[in-house]
C-alpha atoms as a PDB file:
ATOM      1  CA  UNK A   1       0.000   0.000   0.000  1.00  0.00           C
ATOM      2  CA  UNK A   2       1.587   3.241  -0.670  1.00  0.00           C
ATOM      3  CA  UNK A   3       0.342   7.210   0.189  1.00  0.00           C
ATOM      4  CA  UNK A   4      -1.986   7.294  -3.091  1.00  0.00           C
ATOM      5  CA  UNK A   5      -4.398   4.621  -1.557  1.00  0.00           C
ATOM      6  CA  UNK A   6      -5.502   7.279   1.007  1.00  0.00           C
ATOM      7  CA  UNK A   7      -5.324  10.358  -1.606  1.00  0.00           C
ATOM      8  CA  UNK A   8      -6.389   8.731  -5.131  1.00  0.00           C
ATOM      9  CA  UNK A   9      -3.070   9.653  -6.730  1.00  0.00           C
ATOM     10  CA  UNK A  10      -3.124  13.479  -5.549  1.00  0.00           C
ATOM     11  CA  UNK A  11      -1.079  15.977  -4.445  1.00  0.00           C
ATOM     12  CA  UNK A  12      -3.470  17.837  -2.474  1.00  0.00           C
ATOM     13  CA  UNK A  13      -4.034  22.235  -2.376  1.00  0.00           C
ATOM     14  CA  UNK A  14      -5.187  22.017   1.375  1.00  0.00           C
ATOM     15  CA  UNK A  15      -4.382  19.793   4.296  1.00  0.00           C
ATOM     16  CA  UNK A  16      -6.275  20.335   7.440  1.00  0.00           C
ATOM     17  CA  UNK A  17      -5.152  18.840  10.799  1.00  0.00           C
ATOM     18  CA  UNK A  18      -7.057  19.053  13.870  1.00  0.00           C
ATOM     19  CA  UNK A  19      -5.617  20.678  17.233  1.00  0.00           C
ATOM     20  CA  UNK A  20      -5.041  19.025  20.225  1.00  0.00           C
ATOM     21  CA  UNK A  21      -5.974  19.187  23.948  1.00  0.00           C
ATOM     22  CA  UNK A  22      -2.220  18.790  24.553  1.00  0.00           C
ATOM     23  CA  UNK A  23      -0.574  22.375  24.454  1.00  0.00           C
ATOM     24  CA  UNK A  24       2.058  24.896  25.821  1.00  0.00           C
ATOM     25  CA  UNK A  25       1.409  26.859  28.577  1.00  0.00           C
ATOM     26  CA  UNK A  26       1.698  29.945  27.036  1.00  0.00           C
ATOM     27  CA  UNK A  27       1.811  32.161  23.515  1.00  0.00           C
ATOM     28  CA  UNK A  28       3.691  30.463  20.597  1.00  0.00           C
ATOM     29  CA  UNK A  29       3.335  30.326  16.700  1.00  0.00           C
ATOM     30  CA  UNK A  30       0.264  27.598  15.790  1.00  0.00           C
ATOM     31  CA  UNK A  31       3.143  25.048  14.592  1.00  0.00           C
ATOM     32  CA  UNK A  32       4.556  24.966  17.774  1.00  0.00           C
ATOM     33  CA  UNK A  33       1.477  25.251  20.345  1.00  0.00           C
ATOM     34  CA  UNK A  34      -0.574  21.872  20.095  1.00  0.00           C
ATOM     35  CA  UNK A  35       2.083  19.227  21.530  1.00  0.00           C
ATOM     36  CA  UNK A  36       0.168  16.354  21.958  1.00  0.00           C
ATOM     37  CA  UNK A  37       0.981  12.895  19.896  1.00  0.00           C
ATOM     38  CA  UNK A  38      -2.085  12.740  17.739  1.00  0.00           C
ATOM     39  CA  UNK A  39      -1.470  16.123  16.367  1.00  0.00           C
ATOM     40  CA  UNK A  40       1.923  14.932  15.714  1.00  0.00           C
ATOM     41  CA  UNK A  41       1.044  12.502  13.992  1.00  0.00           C
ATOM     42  CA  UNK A  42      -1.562  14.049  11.640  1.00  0.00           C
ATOM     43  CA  UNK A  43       1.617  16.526  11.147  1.00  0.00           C
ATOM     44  CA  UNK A  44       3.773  13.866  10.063  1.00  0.00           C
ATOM     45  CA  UNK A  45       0.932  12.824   7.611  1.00  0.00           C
ATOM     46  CA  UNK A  46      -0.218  15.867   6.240  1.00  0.00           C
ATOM     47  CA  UNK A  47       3.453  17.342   5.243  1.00  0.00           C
ATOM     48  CA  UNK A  48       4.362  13.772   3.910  1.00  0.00           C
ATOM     49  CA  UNK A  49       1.872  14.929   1.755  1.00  0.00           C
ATOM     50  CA  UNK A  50       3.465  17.876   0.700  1.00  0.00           C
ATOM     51  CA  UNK A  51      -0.029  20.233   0.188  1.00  0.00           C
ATOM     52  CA  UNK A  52       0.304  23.528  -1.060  1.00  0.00           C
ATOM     53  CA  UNK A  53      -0.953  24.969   2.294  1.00  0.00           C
ATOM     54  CA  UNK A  54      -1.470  23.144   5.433  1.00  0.00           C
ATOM     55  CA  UNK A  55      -3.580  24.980   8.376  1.00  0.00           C
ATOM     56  CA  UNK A  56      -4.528  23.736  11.478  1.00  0.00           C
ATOM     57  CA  UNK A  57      -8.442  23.359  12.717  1.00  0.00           C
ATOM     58  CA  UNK A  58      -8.784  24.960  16.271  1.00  0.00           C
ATOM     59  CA  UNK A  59     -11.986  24.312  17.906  1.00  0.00           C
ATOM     60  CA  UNK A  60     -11.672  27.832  19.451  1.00  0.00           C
ATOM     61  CA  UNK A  61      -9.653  30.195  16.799  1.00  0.00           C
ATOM     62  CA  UNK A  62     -10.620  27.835  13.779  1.00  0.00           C
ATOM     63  CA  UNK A  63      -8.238  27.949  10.750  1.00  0.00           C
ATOM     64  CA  UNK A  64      -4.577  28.662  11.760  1.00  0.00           C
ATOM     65  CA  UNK A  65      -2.119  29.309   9.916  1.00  0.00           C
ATOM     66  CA  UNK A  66       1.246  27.567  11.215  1.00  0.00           C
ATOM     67  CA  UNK A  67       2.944  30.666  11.405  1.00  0.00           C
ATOM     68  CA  UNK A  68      -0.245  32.252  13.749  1.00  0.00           C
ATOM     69  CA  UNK A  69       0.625  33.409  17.075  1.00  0.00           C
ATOM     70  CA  UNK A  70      -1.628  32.261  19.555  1.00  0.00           C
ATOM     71  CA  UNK A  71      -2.353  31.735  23.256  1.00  0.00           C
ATOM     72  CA  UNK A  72      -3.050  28.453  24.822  1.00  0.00           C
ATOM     73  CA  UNK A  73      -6.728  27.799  25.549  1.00  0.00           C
ATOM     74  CA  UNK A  74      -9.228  25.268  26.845  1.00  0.00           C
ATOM     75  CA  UNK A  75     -12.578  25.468  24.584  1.00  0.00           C
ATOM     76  CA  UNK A  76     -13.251  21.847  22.873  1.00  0.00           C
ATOM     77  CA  UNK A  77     -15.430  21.210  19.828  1.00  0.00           C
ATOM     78  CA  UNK A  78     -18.976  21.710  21.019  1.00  0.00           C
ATOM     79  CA  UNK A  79     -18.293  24.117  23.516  1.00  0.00           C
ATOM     80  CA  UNK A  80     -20.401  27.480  23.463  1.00  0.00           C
ATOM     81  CA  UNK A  81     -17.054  28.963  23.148  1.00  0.00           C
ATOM     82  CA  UNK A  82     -16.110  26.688  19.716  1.00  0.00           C
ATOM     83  CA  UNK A  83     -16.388  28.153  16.190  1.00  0.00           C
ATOM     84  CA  UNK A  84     -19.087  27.074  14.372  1.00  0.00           C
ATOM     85  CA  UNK A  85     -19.470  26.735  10.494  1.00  0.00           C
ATOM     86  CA  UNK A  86     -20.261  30.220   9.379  1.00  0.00           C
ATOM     87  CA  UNK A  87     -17.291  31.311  11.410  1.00  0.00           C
ATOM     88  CA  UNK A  88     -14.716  29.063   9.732  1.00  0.00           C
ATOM     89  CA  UNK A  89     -16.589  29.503   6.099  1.00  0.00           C
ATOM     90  CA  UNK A  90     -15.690  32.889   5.935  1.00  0.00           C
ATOM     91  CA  UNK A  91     -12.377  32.419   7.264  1.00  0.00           C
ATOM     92  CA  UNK A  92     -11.832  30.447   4.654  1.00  0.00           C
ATOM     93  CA  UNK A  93     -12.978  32.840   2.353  1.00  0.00           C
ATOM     94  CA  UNK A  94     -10.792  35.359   3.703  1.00  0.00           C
ATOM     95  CA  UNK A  95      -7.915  33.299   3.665  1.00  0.00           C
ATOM     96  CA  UNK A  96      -8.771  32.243  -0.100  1.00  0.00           C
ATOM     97  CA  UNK A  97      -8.955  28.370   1.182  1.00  0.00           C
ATOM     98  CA  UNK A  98     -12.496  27.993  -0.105  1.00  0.00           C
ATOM     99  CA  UNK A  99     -11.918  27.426  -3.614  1.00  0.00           C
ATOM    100  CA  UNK A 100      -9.078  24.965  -3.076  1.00  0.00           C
ATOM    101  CA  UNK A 101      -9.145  21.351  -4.599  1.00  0.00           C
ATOM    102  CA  UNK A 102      -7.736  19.148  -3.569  1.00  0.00           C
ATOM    103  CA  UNK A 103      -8.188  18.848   0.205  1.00  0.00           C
ATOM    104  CA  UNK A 104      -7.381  16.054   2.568  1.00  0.00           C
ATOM    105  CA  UNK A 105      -8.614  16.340   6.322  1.00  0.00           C
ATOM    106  CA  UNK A 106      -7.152  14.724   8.300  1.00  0.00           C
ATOM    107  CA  UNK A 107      -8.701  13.656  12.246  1.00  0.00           C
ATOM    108  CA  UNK A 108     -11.597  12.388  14.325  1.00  0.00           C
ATOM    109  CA  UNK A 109     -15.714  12.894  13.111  1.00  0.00           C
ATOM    110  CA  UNK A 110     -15.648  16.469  15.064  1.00  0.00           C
ATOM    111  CA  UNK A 111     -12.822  18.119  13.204  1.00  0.00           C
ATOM    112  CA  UNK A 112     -13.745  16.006   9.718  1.00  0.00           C
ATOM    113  CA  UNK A 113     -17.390  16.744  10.268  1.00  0.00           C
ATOM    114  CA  UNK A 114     -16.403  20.241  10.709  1.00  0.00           C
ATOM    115  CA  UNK A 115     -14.461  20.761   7.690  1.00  0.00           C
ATOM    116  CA  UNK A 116     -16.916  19.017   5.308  1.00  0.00           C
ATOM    117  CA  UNK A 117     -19.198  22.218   5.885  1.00  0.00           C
ATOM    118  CA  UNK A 118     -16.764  24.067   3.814  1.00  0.00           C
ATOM    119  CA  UNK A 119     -15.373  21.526   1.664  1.00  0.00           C
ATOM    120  CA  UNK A 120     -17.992  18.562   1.076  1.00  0.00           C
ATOM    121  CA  UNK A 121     -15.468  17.396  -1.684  1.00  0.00           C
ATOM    122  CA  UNK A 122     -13.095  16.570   1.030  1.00  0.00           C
ATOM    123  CA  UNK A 123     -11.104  13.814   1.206  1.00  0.00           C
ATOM    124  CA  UNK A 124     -11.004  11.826   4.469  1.00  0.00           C
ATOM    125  CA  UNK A 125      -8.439   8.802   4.528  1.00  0.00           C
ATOM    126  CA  UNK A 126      -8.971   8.497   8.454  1.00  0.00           C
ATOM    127  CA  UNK A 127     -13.076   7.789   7.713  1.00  0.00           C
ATOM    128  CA  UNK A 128     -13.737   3.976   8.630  1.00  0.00           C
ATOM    129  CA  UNK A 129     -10.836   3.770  11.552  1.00  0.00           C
ATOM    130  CA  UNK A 130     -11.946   2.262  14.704  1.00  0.00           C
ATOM    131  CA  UNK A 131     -10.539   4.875  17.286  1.00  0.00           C
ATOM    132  CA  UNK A 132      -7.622   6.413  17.750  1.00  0.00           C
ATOM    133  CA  UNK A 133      -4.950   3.647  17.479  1.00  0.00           C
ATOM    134  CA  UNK A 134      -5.947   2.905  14.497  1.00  0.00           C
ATOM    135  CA  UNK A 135      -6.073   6.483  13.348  1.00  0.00           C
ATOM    136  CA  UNK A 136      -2.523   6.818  14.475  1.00  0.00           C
ATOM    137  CA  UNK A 137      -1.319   3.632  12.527  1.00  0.00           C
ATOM    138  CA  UNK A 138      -3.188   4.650   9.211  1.00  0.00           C
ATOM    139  CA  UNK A 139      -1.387   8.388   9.772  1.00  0.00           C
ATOM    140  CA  UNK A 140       1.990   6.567  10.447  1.00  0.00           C
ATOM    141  CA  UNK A 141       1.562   4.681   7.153  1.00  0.00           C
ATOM    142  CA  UNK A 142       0.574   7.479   5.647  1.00  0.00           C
ATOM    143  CA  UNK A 143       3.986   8.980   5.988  1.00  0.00           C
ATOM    144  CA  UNK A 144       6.431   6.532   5.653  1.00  0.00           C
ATOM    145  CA  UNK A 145       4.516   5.264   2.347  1.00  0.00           C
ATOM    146  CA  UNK A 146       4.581   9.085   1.233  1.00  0.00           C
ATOM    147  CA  UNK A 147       8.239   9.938   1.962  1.00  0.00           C
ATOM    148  CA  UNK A 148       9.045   6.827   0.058  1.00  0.00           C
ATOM    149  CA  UNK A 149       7.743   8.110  -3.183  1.00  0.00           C
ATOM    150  CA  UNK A 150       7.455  11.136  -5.522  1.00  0.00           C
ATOM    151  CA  UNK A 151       4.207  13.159  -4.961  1.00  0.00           C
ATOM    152  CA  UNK A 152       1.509  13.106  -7.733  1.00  0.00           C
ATOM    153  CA  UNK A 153       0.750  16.085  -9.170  1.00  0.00           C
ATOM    154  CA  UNK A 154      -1.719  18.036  -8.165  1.00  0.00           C
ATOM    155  CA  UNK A 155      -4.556  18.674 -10.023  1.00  0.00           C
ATOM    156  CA  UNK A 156      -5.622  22.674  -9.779  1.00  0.00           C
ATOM    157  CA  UNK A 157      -7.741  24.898 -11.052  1.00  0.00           C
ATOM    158  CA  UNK A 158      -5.320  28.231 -10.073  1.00  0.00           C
ATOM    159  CA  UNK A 159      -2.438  29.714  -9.799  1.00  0.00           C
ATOM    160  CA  UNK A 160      -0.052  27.831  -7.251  1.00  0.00           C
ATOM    161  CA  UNK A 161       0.827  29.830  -3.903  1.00  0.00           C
ATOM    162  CA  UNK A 162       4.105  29.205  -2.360  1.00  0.00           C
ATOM    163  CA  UNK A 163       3.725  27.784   1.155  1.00  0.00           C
ATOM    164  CA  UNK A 164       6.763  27.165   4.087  1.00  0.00           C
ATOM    165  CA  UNK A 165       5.709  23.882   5.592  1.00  0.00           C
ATOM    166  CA  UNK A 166       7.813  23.990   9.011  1.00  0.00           C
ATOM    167  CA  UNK A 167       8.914  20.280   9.508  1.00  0.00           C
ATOM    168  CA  UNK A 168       8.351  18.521  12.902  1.00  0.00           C
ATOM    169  CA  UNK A 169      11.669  17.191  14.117  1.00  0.00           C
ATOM    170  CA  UNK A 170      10.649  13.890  15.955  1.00  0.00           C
END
């Protein structure tokens, strides 16, 4: 099995992680903040995949991008404090992510669920796990069969936007 089984041969525009309950303790750039191992892992996953952008899905400041500064916080999807969909859509307008085609999301039924409000077209290679083990062992093949082999190309509508994916050390 190699990293096209869970993309269909793409190169995807947009990656989407979730966050994490797992942070710092205080301000840092979004790349840096959510510390926990699942995050991680999508991480690994998504820049395996080498998108064009990658952002990160906070359940309280909803699309970051890695280079946003942020403070830590403590609002969970479904909170009264949470965004909800018409917040993130027009972030995503805002941020010109709405148009984008490919996308992969990648992480549990709240962020995926989430994300499909914006982009029904959405791929979502962790649909079908059974928790979060397996989650983590489909992300984990995910990168090792992607770094293995030359990404597909993309297939866009656009011009291309240059993105600096920050790579996660361990």
């Amino acid at each position: 099995m190699d990293w096209t089984d869970y993309t269909d041969g793409f190169r995807p525009e947009l990656v989407v992680v979730p966050c994490g309950a797992r942070k710092l303790d205080h301000r840092a750039r979004a790349a840096d903040m959510y510390v926990g191992s699942y995050h991680r892992a999508c991480r690994r996953a998504a820049e395996a995949l080498q998108p064009d952008r990658l952002v990160i899905l906070s359940a309280f400041h909803g699309l970051l991008d890695l280079g946003d500064e942020i403070d830590p916080y403590d609002v969970p999807h479904g909170h009264p404090d949470a965004v909800t969909a018409p917040e993130l859509r027009e972030q995503a307008e805002r941020l010109g992510l709405s148009a984008l085609d490919p996308v992969v999301v990648l992480g549990g039924a709240r962020h995926v669920c989430l994300a499909k409000t914006l982009w029904p077209h959405a791929h979502t290679p962790l649909t079908g796990t059974r928790g979060m083990g397996e989650q983590v062992a489909r992300l984990t093949a995910m990168a090792r069969a992607a770094a293995t082999q030359p990404p597909a190309t993309a297939k866009t509508r656009g011009p291309r936007r240059a993105v600096t994916v920050r790579r996660l050390d361990n």
